[in-house]
N, C-alpha and C. Protein backbone atom coordinates (compact mmCIF):
# COMPACT_ATOMS: atom_id res chain seq x y z
N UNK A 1 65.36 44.06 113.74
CA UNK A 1 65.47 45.04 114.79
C UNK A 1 65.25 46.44 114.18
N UNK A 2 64.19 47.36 114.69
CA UNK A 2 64.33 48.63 114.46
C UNK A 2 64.78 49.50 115.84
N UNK A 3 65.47 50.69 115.13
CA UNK A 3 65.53 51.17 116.57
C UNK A 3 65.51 53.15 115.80
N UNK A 4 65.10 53.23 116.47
CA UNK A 4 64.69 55.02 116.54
C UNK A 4 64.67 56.07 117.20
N UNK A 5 65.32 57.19 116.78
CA UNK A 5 65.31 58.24 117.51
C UNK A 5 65.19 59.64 116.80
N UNK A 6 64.52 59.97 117.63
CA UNK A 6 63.94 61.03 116.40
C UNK A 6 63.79 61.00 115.08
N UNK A 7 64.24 61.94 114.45
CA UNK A 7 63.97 60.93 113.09
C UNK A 7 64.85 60.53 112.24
N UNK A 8 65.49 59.67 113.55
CA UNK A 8 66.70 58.51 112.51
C UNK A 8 65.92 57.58 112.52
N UNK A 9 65.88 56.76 111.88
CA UNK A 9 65.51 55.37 111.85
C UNK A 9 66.47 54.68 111.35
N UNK A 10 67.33 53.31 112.09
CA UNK A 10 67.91 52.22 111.36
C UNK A 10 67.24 50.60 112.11
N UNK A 11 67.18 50.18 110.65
CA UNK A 11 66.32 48.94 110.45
C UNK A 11 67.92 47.98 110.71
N UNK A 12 68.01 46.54 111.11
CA UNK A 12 68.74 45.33 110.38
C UNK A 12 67.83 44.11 110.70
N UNK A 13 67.99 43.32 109.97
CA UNK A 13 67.71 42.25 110.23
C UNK A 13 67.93 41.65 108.71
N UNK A 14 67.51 40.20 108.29
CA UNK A 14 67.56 39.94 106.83
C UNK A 14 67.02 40.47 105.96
N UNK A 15 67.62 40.93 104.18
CA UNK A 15 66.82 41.63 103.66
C UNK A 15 65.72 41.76 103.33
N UNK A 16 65.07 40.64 103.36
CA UNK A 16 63.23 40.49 103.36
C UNK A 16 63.02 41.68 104.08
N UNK A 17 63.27 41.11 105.78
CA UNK A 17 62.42 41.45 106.52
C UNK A 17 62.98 42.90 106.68
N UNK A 18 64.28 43.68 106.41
CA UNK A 18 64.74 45.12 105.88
C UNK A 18 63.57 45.99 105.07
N UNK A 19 63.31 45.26 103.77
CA UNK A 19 62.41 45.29 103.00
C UNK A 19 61.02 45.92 103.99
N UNK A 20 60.74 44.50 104.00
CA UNK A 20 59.27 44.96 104.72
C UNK A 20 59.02 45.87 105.30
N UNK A 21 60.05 45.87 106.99
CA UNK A 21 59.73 46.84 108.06
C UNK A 21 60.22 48.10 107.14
N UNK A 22 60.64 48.41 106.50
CA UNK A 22 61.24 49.83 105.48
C UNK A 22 59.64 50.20 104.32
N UNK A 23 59.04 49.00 104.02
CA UNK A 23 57.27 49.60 103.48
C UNK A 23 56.42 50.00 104.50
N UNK A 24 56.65 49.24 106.03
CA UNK A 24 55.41 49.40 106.50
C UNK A 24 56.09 50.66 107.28
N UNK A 25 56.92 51.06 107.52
CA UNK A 25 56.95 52.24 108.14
C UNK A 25 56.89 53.63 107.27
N UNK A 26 57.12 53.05 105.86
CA UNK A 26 56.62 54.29 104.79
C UNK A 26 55.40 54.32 104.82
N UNK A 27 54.65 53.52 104.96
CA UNK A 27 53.33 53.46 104.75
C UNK A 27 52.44 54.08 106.14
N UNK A 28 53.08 53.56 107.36
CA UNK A 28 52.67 54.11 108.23
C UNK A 28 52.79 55.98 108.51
N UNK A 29 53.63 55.93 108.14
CA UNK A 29 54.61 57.70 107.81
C UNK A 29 53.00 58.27 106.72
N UNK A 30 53.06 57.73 105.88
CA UNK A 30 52.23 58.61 105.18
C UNK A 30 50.62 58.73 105.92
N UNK A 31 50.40 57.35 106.44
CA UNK A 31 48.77 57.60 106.88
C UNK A 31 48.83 58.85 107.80
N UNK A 32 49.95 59.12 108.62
CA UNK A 32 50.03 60.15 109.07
C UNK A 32 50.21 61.40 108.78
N UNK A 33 50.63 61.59 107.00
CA UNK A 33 50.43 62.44 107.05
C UNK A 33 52.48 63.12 106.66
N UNK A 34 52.97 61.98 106.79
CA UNK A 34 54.13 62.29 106.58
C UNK A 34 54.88 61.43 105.68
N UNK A 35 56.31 61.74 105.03
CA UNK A 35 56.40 61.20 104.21
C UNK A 35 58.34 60.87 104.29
N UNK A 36 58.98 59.31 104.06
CA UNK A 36 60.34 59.55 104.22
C UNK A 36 60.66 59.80 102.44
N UNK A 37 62.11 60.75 103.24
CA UNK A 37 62.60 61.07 101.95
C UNK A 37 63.80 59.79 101.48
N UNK A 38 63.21 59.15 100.84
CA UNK A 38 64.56 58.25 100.49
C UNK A 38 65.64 58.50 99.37
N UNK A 39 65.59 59.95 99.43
CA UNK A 39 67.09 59.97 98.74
C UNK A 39 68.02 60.56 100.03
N UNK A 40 66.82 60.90 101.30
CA UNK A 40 68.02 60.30 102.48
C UNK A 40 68.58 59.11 103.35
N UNK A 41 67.85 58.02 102.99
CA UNK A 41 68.10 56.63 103.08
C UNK A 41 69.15 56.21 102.94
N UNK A 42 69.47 55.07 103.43
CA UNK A 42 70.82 54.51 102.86
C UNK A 42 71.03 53.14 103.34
N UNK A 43 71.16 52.08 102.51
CA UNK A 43 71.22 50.59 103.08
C UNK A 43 72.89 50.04 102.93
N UNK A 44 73.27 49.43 103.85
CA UNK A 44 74.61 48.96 104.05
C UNK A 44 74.45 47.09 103.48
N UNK A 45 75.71 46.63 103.59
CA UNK A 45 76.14 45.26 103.02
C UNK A 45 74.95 44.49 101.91
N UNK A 46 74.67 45.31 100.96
CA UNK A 46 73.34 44.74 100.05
C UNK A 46 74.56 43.32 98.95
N UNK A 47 73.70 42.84 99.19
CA UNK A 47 74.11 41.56 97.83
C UNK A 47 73.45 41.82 97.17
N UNK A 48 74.28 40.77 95.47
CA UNK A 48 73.37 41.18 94.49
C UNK A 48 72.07 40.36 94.31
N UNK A 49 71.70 39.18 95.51
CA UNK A 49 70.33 38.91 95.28
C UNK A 49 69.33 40.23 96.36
N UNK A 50 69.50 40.73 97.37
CA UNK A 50 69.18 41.88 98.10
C UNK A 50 68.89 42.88 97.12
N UNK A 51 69.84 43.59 96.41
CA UNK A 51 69.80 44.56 95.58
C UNK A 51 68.73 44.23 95.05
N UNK A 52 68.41 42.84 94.07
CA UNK A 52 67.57 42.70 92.74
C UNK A 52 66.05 42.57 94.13
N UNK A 53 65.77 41.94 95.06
CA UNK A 53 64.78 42.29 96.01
C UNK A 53 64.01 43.54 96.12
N UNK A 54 65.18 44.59 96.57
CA UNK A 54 64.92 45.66 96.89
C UNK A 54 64.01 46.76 95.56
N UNK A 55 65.39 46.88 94.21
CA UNK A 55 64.41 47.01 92.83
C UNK A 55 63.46 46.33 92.96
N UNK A 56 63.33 44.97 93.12
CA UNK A 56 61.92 44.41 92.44
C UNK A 56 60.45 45.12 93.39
N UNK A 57 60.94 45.67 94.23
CA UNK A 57 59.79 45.95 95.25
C UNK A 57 59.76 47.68 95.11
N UNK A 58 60.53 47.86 94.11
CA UNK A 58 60.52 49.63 93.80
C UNK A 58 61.59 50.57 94.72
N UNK A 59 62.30 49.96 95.44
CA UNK A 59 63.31 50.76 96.22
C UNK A 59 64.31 50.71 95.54
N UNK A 60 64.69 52.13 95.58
CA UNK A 60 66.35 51.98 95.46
C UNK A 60 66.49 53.29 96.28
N UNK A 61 67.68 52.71 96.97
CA UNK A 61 68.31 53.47 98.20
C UNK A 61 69.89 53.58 98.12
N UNK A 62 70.22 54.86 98.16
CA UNK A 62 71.72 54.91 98.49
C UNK A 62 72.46 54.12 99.01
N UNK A 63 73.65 53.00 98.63
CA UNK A 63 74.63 52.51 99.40
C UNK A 63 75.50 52.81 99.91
N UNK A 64 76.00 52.67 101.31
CA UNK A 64 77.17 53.18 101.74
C UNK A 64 77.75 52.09 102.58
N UNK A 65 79.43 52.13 101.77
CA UNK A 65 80.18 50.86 102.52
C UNK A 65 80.02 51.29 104.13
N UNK A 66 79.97 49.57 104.84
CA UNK A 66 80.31 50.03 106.13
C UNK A 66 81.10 50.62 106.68
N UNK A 67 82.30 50.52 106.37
CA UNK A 67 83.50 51.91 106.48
C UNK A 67 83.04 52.92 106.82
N UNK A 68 82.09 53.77 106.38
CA UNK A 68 81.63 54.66 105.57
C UNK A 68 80.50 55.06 106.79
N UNK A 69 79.55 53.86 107.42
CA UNK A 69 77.99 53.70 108.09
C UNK A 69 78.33 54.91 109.10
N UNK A 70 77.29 55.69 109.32
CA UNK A 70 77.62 57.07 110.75
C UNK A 70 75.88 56.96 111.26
N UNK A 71 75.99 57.10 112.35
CA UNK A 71 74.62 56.61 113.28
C UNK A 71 73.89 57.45 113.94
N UNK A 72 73.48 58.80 113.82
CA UNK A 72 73.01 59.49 114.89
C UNK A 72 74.59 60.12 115.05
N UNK A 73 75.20 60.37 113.78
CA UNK A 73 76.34 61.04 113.70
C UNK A 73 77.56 60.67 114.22
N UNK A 74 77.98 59.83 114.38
CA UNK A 74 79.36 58.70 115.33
C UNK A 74 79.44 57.46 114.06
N UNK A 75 80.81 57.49 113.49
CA UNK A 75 80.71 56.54 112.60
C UNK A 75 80.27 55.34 113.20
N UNK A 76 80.51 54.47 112.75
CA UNK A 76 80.16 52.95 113.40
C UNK A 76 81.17 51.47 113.28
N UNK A 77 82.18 52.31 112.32
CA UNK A 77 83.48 51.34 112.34
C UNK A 77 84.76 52.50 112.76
N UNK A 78 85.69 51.81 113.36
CA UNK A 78 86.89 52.30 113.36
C UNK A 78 87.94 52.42 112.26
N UNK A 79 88.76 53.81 112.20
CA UNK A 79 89.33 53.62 110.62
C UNK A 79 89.29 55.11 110.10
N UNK A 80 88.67 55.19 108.68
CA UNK A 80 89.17 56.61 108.35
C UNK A 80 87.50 57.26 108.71
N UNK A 81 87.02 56.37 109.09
CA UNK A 81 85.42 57.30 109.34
C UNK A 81 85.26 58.25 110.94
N UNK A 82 86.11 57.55 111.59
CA UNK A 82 86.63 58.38 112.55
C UNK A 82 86.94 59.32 112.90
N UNK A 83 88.23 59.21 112.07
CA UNK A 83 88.93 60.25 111.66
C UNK A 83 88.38 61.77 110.83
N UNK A 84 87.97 61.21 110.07
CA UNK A 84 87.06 62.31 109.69
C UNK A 84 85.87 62.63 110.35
N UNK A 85 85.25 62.40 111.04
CA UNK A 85 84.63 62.71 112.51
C UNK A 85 84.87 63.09 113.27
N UNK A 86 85.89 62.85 113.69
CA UNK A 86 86.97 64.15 114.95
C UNK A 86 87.61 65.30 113.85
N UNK A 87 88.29 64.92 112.85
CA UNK A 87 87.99 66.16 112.12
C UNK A 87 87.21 67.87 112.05
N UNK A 88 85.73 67.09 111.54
CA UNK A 88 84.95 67.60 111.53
C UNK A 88 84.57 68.47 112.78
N UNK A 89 84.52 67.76 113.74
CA UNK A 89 84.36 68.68 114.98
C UNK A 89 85.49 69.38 115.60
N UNK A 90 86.54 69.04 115.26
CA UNK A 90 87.55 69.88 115.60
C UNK A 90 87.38 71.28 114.83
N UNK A 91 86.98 71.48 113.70
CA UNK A 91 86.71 72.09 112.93
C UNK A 91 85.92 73.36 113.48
N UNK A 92 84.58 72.27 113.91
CA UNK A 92 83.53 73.37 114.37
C UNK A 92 84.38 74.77 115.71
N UNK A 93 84.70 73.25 116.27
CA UNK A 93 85.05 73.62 117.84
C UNK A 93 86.35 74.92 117.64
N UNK A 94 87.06 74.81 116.68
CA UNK A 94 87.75 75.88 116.22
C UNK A 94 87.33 77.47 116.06
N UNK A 95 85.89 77.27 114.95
CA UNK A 95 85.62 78.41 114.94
C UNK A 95 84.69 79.23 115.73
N UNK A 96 84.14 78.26 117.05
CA UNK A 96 83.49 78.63 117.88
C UNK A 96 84.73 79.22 119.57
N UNK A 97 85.76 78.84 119.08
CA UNK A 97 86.85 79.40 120.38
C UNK A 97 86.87 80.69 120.35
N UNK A 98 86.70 81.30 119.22
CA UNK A 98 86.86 83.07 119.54
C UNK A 98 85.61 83.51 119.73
N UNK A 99 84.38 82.66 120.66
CA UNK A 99 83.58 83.46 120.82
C UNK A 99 83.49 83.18 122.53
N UNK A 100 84.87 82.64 123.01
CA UNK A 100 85.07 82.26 124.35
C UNK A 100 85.75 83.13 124.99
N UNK A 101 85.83 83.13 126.08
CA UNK A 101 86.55 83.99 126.96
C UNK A 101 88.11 83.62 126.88
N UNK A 102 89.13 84.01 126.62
CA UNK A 102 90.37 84.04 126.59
C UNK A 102 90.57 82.40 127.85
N UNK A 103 90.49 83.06 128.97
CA UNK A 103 90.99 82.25 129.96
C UNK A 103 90.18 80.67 129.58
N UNK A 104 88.93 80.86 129.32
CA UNK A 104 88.33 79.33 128.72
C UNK A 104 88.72 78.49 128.13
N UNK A 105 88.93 79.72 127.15
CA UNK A 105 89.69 78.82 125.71
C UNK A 105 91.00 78.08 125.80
N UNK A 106 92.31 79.27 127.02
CA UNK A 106 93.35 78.33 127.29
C UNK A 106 93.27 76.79 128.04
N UNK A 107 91.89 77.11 128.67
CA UNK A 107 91.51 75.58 129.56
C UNK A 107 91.12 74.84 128.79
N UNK A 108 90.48 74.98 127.78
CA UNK A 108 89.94 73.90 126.47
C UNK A 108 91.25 73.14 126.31
């Protein structure tokens, strides 16, 4: 399965076929003219026959536990990835209140 949006791309399916659809869309990327950066990549649940796949075919891509996986910015497990996701925007949403109108901000 690929699925895409703008320019996220996440691939799953078995690691072969991870593999593959992850060359032919580099490959397609470049005939165009464009190019992915894979030190922004990142592959989830790799084994160590996957891993030795992936090297043998010249990839190596950042791992990140699923814990960890965020999708178009929304983690993707429940837990501390969450948490630090509401965090984060609480954060923003903080330093953007003093550019609100008093009465707004008490309605927030």
């Amino acid at each position: 399965m690929t699925l895409g949006y703008l320019d996220d791309v996440a691939i799953g399916d078995n690691a072969q076929t991870v593999l593959n659809d992850f060359l032919h869309i580099e490959k397609e990327a470049a005939a165009l003219g464009l190019r992915l950066k894979r030190g922004k990549c990142e592959v989830t649940g790799h084994t160590t026959e996957s891993r030795r796949l992936f090297l043998d075919a010249g990839v190596c891509l950042k791992e990140t536990e699923l814990t960890d996986l965020i999708l178009l910015g929304s983690p993707l497990m429940p837990g501390i990835s969450v948490d630090k996701a509401i965090s984060a925007k609480l954060k923003t949403l903080s330093r953007r209140l003093i550019f609100l109108p008093a009465y707004d901000s008490l309605f927030l």
